[in-house]
C-alpha atoms as a PDB file:
ATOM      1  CA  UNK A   1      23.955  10.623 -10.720  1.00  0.00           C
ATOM      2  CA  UNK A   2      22.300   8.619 -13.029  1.00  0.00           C
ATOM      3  CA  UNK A   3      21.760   8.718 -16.701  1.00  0.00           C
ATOM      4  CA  UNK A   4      18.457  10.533 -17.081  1.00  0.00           C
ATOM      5  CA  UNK A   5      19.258  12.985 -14.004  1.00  0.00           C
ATOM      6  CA  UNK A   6      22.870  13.902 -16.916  1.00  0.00           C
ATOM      7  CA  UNK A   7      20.989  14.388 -20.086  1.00  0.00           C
ATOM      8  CA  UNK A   8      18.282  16.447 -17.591  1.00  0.00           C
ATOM      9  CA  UNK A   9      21.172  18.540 -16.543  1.00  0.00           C
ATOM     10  CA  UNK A  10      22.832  19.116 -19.670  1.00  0.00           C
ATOM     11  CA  UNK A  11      19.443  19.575 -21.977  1.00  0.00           C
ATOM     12  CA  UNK A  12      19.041  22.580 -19.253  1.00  0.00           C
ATOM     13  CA  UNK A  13      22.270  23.784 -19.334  1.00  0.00           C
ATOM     14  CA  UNK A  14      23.289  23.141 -16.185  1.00  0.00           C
ATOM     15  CA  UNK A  15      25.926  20.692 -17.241  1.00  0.00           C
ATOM     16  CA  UNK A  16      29.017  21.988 -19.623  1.00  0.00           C
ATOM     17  CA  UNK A  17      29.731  19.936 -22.853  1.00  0.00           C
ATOM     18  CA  UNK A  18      32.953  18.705 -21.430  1.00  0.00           C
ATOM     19  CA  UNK A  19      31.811  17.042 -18.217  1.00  0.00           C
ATOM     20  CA  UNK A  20      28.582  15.921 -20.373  1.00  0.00           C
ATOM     21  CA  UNK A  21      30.724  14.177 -22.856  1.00  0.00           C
ATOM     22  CA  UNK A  22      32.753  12.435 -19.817  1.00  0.00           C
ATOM     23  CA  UNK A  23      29.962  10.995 -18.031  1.00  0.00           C
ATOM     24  CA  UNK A  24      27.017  10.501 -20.481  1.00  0.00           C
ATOM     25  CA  UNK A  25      28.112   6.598 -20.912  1.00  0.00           C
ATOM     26  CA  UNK A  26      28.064   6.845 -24.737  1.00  0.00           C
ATOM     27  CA  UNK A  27      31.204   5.639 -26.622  1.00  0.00           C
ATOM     28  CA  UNK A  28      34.217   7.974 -27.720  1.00  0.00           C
ATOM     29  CA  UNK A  29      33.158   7.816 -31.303  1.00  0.00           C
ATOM     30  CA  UNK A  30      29.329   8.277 -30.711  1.00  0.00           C
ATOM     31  CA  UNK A  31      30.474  11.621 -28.619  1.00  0.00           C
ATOM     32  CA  UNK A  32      33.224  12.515 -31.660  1.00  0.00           C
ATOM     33  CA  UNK A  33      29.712  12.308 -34.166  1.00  0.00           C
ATOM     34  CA  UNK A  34      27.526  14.127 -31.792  1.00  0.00           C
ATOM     35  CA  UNK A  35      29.840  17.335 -31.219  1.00  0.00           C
ATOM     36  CA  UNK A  36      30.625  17.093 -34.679  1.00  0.00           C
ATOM     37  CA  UNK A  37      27.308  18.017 -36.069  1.00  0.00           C
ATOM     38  CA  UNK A  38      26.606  20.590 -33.036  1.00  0.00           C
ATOM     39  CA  UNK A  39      29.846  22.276 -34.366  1.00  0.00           C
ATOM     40  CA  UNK A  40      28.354  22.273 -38.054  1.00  0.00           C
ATOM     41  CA  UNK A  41      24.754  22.868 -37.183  1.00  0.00           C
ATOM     42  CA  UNK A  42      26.044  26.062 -35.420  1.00  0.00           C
ATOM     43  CA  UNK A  43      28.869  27.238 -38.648  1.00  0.00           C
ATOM     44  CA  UNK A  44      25.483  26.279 -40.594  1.00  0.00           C
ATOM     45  CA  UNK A  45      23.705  28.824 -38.584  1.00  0.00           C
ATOM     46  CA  UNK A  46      26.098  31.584 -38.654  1.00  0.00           C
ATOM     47  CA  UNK A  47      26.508  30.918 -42.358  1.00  0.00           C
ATOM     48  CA  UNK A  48      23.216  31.481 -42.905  1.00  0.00           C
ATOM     49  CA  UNK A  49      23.018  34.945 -40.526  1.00  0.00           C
ATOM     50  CA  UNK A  50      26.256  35.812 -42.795  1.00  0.00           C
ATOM     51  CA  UNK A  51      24.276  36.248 -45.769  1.00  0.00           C
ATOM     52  CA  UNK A  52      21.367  38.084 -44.688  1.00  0.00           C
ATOM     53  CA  UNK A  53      23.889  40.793 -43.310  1.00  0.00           C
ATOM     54  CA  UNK A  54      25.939  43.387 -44.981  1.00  0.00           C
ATOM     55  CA  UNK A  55      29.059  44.630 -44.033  1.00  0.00           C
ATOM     56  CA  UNK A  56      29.982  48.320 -45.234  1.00  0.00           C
ATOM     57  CA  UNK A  57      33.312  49.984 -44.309  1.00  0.00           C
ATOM     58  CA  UNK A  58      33.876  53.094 -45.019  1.00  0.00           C
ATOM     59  CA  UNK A  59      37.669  54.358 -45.761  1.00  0.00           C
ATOM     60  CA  UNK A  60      38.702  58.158 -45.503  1.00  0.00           C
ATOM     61  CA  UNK A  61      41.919  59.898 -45.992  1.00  0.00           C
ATOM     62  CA  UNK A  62      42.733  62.783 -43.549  1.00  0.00           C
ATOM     63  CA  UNK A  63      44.892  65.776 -44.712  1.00  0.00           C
ATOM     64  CA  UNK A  64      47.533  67.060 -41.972  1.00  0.00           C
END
């Protein structure tokens, strides 16, 4: 498989991260950088979802 037919396969999800990051022929540290700032662009994401929402709980004591 060559090098375009990977980064096909993984754009399309077809591929999972761990094989992709095996086989892509990057370096270990270019692969460290690049699933480092997937893993913050997503807590980014959810960060952001997190503040538009609003959590209520509601607490109520039962008499027996």
């Amino acid at each position: 498989m060559d090098l375009n037919q990977i980064e096909k396969y993984h754009d399309l999800g077809l591929m999972p991260d761990w094989a992709y990051y095996q086989v892509n022929g990057k370096s270990p540290m270019e692969n460290y950088i690049e699933q480092h700032r997937k893993i913050l662009d997503w807590v980014r994401k959810q960060q952001s979802f997190d503040s538009n929402y609003i959590h209520v709980v509601s607490e109520v004591k039962i008499k027996k």
